[in-house]
N, C-alpha and C. Protein backbone atom coordinates (compact mmCIF):
# COMPACT_ATOMS: atom_id res chain seq x y z
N UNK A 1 102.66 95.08 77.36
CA UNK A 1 102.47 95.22 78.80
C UNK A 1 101.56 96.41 79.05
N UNK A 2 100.40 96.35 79.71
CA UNK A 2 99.75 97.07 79.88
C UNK A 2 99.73 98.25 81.40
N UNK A 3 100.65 97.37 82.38
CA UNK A 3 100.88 98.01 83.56
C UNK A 3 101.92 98.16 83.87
N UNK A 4 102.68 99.56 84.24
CA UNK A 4 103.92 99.52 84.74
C UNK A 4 103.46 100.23 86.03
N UNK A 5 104.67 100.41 86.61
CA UNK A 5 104.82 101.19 88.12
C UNK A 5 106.28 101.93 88.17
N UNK A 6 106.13 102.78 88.54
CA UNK A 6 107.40 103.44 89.32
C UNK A 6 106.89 104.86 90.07
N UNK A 7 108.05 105.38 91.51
CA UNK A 7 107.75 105.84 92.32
C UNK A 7 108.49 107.13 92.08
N UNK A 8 107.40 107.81 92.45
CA UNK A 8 107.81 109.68 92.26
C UNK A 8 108.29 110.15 93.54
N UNK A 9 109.35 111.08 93.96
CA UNK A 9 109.33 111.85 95.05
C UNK A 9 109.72 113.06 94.76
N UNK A 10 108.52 113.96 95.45
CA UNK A 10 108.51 115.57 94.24
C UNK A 10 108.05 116.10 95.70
N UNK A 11 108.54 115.63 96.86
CA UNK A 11 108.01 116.91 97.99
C UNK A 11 107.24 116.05 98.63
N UNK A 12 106.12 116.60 99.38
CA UNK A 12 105.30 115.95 100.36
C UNK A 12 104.20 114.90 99.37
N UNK A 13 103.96 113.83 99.77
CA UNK A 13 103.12 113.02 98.79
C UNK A 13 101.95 113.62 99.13
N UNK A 14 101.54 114.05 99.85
CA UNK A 14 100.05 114.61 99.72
C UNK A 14 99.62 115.38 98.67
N UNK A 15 100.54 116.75 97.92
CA UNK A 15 100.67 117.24 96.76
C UNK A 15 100.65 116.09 95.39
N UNK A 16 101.60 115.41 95.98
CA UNK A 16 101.99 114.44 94.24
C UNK A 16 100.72 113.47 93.89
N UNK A 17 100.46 112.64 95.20
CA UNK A 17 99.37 112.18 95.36
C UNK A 17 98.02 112.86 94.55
N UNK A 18 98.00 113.92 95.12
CA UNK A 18 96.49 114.91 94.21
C UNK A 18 96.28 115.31 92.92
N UNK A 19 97.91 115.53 92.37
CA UNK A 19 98.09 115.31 91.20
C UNK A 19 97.89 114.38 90.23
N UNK A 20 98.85 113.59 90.22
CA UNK A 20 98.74 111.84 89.60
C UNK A 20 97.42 111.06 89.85
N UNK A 21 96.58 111.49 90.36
CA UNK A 21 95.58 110.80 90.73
C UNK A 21 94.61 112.00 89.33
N UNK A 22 94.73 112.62 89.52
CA UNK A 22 93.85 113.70 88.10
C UNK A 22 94.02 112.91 86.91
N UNK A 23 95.17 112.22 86.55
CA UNK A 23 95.62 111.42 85.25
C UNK A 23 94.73 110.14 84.72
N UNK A 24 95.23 110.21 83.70
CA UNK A 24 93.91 109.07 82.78
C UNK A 24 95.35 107.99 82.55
N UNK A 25 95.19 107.16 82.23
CA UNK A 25 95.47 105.81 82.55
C UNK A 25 96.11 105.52 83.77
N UNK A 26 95.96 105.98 84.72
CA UNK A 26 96.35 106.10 85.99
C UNK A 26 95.52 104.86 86.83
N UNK A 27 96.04 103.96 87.44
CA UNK A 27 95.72 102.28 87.76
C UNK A 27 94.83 103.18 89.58
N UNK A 28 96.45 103.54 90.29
CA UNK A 28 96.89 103.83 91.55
C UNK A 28 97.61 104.67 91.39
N UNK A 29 97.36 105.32 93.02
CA UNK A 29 98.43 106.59 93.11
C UNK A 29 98.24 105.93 94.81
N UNK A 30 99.66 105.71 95.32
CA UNK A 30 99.48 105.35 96.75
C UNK A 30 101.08 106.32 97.22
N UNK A 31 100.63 106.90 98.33
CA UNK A 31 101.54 107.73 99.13
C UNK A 31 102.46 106.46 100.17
N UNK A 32 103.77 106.76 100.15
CA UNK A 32 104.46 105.80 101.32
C UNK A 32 105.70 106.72 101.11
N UNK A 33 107.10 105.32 101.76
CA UNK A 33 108.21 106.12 101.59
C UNK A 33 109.27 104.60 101.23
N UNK A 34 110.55 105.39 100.79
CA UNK A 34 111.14 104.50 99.50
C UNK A 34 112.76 105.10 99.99
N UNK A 35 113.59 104.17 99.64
CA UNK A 35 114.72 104.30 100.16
C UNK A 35 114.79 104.16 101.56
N UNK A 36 115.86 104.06 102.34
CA UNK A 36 116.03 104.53 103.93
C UNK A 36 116.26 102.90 104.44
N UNK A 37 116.75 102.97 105.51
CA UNK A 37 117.04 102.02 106.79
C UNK A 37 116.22 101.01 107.07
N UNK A 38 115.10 101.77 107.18
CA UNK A 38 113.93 101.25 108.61
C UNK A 38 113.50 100.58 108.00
N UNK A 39 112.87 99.26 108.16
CA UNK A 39 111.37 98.71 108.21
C UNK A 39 110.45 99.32 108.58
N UNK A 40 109.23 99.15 107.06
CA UNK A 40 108.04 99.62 107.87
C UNK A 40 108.05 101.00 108.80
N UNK A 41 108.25 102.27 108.31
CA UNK A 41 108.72 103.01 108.99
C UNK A 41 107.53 103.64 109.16
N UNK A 42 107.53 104.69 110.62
CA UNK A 42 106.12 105.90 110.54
C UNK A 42 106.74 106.95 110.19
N UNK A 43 105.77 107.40 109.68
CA UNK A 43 105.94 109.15 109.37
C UNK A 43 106.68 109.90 110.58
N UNK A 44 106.53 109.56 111.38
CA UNK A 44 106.92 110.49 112.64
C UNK A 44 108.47 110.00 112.64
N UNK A 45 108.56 108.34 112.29
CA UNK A 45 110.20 108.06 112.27
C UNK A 45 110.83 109.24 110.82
N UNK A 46 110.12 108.96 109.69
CA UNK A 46 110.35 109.40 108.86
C UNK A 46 110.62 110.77 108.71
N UNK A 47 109.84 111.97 109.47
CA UNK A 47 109.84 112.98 109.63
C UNK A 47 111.05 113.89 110.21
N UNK A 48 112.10 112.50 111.29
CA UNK A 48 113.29 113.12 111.50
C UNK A 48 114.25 113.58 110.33
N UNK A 49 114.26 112.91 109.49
CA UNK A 49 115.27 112.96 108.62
C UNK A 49 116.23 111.87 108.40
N UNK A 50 116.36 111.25 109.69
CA UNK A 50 117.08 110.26 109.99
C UNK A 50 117.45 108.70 109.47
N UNK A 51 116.03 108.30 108.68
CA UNK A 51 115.77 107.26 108.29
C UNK A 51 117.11 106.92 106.91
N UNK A 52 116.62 107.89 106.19
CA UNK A 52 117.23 107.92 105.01
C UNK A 52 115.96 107.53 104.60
N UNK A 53 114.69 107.79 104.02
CA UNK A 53 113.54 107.81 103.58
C UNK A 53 113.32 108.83 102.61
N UNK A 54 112.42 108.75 101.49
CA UNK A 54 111.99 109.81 101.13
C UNK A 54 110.13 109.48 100.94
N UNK A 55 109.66 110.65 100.89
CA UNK A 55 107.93 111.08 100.96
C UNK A 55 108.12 110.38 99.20
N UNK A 56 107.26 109.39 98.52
CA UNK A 56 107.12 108.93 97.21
C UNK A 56 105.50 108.69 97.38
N UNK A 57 104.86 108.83 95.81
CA UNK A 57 104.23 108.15 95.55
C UNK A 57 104.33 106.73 94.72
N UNK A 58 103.51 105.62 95.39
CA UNK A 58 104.02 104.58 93.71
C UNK A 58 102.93 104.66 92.90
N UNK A 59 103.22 104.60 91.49
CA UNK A 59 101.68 104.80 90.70
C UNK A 59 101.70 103.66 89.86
N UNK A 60 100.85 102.94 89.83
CA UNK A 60 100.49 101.76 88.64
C UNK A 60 99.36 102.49 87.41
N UNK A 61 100.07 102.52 86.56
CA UNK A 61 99.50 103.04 85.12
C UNK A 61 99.73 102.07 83.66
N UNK A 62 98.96 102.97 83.28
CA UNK A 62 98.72 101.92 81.57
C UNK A 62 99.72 102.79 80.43
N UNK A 63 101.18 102.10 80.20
CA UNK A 63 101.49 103.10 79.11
C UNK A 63 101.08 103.09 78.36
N UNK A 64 100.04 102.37 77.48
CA UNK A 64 99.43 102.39 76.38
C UNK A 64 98.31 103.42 76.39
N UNK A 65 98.00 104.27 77.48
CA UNK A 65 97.15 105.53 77.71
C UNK A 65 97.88 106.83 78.50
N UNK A 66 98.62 106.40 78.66
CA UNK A 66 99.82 107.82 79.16
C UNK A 66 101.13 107.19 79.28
N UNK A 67 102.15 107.98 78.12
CA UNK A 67 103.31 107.24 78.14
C UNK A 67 104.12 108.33 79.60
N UNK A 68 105.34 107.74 79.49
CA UNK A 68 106.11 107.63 81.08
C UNK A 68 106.55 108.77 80.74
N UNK A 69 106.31 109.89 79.60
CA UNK A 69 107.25 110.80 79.18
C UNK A 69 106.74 112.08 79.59
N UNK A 70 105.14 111.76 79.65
CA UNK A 70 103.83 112.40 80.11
C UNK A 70 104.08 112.17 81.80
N UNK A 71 104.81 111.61 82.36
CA UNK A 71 104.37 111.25 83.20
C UNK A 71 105.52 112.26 84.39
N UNK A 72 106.66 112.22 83.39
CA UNK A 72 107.97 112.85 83.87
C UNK A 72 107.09 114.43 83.21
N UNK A 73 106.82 114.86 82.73
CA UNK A 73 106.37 116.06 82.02
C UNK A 73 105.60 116.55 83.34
N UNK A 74 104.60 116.27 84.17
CA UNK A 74 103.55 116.36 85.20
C UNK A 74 104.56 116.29 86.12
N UNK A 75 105.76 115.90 86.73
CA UNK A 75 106.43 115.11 87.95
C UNK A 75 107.25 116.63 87.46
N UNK A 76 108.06 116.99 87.31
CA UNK A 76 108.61 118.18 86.65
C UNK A 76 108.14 119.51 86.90
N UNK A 77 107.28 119.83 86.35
CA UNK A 77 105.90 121.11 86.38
C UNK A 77 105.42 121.29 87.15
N UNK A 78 105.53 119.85 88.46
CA UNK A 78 104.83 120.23 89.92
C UNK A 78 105.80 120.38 91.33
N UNK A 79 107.24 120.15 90.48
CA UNK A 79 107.57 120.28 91.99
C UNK A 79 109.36 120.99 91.63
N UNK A 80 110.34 121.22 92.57
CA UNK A 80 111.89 121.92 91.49
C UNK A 80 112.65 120.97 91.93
N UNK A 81 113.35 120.48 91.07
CA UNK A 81 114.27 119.06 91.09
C UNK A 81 115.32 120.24 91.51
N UNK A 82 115.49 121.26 91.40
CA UNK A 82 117.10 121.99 91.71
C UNK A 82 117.42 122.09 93.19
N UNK A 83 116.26 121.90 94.36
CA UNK A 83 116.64 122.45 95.88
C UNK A 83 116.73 120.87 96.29
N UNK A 84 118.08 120.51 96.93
CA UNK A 84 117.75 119.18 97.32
C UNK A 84 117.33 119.33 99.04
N UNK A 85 116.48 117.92 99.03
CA UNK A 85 115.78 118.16 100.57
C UNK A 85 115.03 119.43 100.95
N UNK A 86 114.15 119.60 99.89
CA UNK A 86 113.00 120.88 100.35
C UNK A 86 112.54 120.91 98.64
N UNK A 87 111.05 121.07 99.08
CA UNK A 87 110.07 121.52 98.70
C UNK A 87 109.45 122.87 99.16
N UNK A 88 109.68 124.16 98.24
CA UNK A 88 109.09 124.95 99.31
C UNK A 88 109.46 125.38 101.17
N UNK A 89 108.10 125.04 101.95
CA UNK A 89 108.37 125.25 103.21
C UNK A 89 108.46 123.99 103.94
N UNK A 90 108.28 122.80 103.09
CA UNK A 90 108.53 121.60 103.45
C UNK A 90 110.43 121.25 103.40
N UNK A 91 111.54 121.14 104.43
CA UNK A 91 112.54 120.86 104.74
C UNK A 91 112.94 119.37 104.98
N UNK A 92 113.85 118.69 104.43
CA UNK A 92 114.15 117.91 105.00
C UNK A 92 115.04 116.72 104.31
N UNK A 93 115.51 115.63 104.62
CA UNK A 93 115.80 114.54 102.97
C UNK A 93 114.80 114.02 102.79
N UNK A 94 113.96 113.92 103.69
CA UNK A 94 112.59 113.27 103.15
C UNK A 94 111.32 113.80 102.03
N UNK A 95 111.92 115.11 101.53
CA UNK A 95 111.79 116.11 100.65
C UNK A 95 112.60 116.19 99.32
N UNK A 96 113.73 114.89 99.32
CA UNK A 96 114.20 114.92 98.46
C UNK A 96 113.87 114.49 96.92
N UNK A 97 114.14 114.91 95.79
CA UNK A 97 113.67 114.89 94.56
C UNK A 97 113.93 113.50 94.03
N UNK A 98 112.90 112.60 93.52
CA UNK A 98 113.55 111.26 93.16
C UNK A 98 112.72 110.60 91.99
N UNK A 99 113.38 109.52 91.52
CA UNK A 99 112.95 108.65 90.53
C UNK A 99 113.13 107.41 90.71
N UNK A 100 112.07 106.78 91.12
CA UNK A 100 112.77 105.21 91.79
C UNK A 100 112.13 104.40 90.23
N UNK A 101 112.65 103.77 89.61
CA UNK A 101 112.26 103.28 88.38
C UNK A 101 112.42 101.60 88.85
N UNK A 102 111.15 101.23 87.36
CA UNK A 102 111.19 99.27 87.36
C UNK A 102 111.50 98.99 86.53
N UNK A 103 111.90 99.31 85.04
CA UNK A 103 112.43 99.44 83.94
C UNK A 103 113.39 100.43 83.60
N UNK A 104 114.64 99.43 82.62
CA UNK A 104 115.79 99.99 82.26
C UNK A 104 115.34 100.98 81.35
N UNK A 105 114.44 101.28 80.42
CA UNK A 105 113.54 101.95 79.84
C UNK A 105 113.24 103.14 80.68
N UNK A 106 112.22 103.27 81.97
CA UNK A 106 112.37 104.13 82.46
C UNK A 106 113.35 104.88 83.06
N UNK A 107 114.21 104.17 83.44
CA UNK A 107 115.96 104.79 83.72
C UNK A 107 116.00 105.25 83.18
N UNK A 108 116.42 105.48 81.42
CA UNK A 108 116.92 105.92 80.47
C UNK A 108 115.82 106.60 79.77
N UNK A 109 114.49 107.06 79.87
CA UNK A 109 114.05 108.24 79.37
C UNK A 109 114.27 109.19 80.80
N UNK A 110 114.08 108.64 81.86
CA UNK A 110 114.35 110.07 83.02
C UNK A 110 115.94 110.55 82.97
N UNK A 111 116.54 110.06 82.91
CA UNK A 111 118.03 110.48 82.51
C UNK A 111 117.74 111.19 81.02
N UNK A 112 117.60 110.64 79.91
CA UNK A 112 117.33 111.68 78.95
C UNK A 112 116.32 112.98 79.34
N UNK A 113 115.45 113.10 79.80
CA UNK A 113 114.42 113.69 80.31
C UNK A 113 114.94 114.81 81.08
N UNK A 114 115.71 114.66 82.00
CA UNK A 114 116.91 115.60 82.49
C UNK A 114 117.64 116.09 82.24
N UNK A 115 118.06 115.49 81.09
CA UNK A 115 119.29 116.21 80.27
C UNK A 115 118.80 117.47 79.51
N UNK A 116 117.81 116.72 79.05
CA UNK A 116 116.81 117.32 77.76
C UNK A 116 116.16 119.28 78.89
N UNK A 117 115.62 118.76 79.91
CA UNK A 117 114.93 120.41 80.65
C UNK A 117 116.01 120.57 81.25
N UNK A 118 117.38 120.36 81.64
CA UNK A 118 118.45 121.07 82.58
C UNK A 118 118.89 122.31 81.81
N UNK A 119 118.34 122.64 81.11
CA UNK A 119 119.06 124.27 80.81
C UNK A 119 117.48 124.90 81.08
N UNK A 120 116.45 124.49 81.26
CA UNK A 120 115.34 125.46 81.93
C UNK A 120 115.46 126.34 83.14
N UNK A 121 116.42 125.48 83.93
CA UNK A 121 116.91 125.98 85.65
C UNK A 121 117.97 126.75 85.15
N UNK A 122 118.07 127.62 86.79
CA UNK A 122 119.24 128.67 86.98
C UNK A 122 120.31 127.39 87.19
N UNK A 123 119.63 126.56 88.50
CA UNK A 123 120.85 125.65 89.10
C UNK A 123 120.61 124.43 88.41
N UNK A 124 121.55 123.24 89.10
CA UNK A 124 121.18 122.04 88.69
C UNK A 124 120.69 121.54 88.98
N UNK A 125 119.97 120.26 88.43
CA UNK A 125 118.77 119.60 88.92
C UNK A 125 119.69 118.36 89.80
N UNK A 126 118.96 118.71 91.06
CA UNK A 126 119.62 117.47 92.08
C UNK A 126 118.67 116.39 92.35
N UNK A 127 118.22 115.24 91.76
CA UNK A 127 117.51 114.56 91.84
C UNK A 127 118.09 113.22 91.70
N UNK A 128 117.42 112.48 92.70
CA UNK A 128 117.76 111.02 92.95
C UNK A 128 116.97 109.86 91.34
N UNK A 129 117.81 109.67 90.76
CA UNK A 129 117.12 108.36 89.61
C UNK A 129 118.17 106.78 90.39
N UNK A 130 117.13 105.88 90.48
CA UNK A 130 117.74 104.87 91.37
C UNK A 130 116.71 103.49 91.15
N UNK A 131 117.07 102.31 91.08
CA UNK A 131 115.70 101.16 90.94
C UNK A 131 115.11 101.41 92.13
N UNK A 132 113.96 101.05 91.97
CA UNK A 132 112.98 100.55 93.02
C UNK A 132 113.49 99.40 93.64
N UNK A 133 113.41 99.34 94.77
CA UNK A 133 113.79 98.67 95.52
C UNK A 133 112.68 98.00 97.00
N UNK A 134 112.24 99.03 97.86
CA UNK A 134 111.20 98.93 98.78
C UNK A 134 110.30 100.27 99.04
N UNK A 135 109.19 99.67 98.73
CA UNK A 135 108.03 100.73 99.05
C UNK A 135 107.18 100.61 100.12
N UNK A 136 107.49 101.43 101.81
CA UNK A 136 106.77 101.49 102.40
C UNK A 136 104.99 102.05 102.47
N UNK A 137 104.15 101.84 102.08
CA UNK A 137 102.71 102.71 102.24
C UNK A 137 102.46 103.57 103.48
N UNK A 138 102.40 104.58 103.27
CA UNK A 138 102.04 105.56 104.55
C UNK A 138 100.36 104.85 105.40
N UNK A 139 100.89 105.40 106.31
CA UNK A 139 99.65 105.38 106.74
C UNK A 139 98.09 105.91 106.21
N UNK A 140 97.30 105.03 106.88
CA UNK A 140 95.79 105.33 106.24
C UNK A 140 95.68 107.17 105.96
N UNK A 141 95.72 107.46 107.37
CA UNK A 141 95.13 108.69 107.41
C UNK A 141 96.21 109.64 106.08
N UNK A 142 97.18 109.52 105.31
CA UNK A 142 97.78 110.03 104.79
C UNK A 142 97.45 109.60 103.15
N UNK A 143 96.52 108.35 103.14
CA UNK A 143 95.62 108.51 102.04
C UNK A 143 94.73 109.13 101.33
N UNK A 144 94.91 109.05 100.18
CA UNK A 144 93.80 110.55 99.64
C UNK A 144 93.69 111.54 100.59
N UNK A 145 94.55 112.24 100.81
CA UNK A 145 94.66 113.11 101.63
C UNK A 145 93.93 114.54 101.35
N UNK A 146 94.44 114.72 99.96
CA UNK A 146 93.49 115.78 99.65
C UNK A 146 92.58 116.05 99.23
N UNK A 147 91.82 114.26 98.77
CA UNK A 147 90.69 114.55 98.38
C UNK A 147 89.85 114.55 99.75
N UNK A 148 90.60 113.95 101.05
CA UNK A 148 89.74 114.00 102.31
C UNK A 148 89.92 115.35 102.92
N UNK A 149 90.41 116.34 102.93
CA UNK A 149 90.88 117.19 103.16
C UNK A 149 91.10 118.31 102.12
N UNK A 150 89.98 118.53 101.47
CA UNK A 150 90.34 119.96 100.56
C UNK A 150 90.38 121.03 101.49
N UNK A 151 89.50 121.31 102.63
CA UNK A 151 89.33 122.64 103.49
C UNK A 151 90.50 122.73 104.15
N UNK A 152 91.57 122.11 104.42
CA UNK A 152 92.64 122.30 105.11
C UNK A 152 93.51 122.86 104.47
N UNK A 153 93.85 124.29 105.05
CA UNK A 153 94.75 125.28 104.76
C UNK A 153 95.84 124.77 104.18
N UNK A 154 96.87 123.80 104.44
CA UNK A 154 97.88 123.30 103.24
C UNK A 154 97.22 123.05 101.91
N UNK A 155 96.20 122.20 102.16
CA UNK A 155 96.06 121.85 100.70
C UNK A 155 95.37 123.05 99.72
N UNK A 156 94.64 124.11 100.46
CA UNK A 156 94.54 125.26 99.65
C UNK A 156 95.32 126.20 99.52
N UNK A 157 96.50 126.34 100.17
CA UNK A 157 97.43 127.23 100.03
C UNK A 157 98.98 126.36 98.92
N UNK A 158 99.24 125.27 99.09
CA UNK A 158 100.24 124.52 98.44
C UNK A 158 99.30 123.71 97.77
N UNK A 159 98.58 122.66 97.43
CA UNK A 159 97.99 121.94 96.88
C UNK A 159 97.46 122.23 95.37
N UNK A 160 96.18 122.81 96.02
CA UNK A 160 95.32 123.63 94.65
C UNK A 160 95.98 124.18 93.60
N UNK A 161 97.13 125.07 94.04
CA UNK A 161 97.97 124.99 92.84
C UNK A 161 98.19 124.60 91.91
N UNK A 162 98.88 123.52 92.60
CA UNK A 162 99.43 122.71 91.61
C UNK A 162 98.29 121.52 91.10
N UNK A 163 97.14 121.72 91.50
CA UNK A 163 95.84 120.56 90.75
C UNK A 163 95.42 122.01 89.43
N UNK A 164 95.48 123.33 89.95
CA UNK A 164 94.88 124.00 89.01
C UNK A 164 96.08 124.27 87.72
N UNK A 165 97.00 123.95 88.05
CA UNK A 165 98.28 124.06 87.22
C UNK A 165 98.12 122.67 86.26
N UNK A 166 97.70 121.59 86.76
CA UNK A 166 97.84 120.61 85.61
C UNK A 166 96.63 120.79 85.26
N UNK A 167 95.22 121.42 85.49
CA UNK A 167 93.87 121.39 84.89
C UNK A 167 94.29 121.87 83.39
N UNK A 168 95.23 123.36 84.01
CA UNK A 168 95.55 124.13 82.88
C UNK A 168 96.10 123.55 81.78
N UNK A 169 97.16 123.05 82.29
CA UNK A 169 98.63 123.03 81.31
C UNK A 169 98.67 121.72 80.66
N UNK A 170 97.59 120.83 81.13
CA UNK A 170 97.54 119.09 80.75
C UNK A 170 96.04 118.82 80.56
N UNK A 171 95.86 119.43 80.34
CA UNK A 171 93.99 118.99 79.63
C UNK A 171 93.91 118.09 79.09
N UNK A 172 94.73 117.63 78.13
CA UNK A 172 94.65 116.19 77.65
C UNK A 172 95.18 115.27 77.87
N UNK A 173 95.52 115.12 78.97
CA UNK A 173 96.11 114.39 79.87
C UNK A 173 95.22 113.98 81.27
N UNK A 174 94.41 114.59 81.33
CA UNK A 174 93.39 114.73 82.58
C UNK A 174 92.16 113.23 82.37
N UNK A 175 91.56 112.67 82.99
CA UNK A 175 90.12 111.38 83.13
C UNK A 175 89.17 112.15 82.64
């Protein structure tokens, strides 16, 4: 099998998005939201908290050019599975830490995967691992967000970071 998918939620997708998109066998990187109530929900529904939603990216990749282990390694390093519902100055459940998986395979290396870095943290890692189920797509304007938007103060104050953090730390992992 050359394509799998499963959905990250590591904070605001505009960050995760800018990331995963740097990666080499990387198909897609699309920002939406996963879990929650609503149909088809907006950001602005989403933004209450209320939905039961979380901010995900879904990514279609080639494991035969970046395995899923690489993939949890990058998802990890960019965002803290220990604060649930916040990222930073981003608040909310829609901020919550997650793993929506399409394979029993991927279940079971992110559960090992967790086990394996939970003595790196002070606290515990509170993160959602759960099947995929429904993936809303955000809206347009919340596409490539940061590559449409590098001059905007979030993405150079929170963003860049974490793109100059995987330049560093994943070079061979990078297109």
């Amino acid at each position: 099998m050359d394509k799998e998918t499963v959905l990250l939620g590591g904070g605001c997708f505009w960050c995760t998005e800018a990331v995963f998109t740097m990666l080499k066998g990387i198909y897609s990187v699309a920002p939406g939201y996963a879990g929650g109530q609503v149909e088809k929900p907006t950001y602005e529904q989403v933004s209450t908290g209320n939905t039961g939603h979380i901010e995900v990216i879904k990514i279609e990749y080639n494991p035969n050019k970046i395995a899923f282990e690489e993939l949890l390694q990058v998802f990890f390093e960019t965002h803290d599975p220990t604060t649930p519902n916040r990222q930073g100055n981003d608040v909310g459940p829609q901020y919550h830490s997650a793993v929506f998986y399409t394979t029993d395979r991927q279940k079971e290396k992110t559960e090992h995967y967790i086990k394996m870095i939970a003595g790196k943290y002070q606290k515990p890692i509170v993160i959602t691992v759960a099947p995929f189920k429904t993936f809303w797509p955000a809206e347009d304007y919340h596409q490539k967000y940061y590559e449409n938007h590098k001059d905007a103060g979030y993405c150079q104050v929170i963003i860049d970071p974490k793109v100059e953090k995987i330049r560093h730390q994943f070079k061979d992992l990078l297109k």
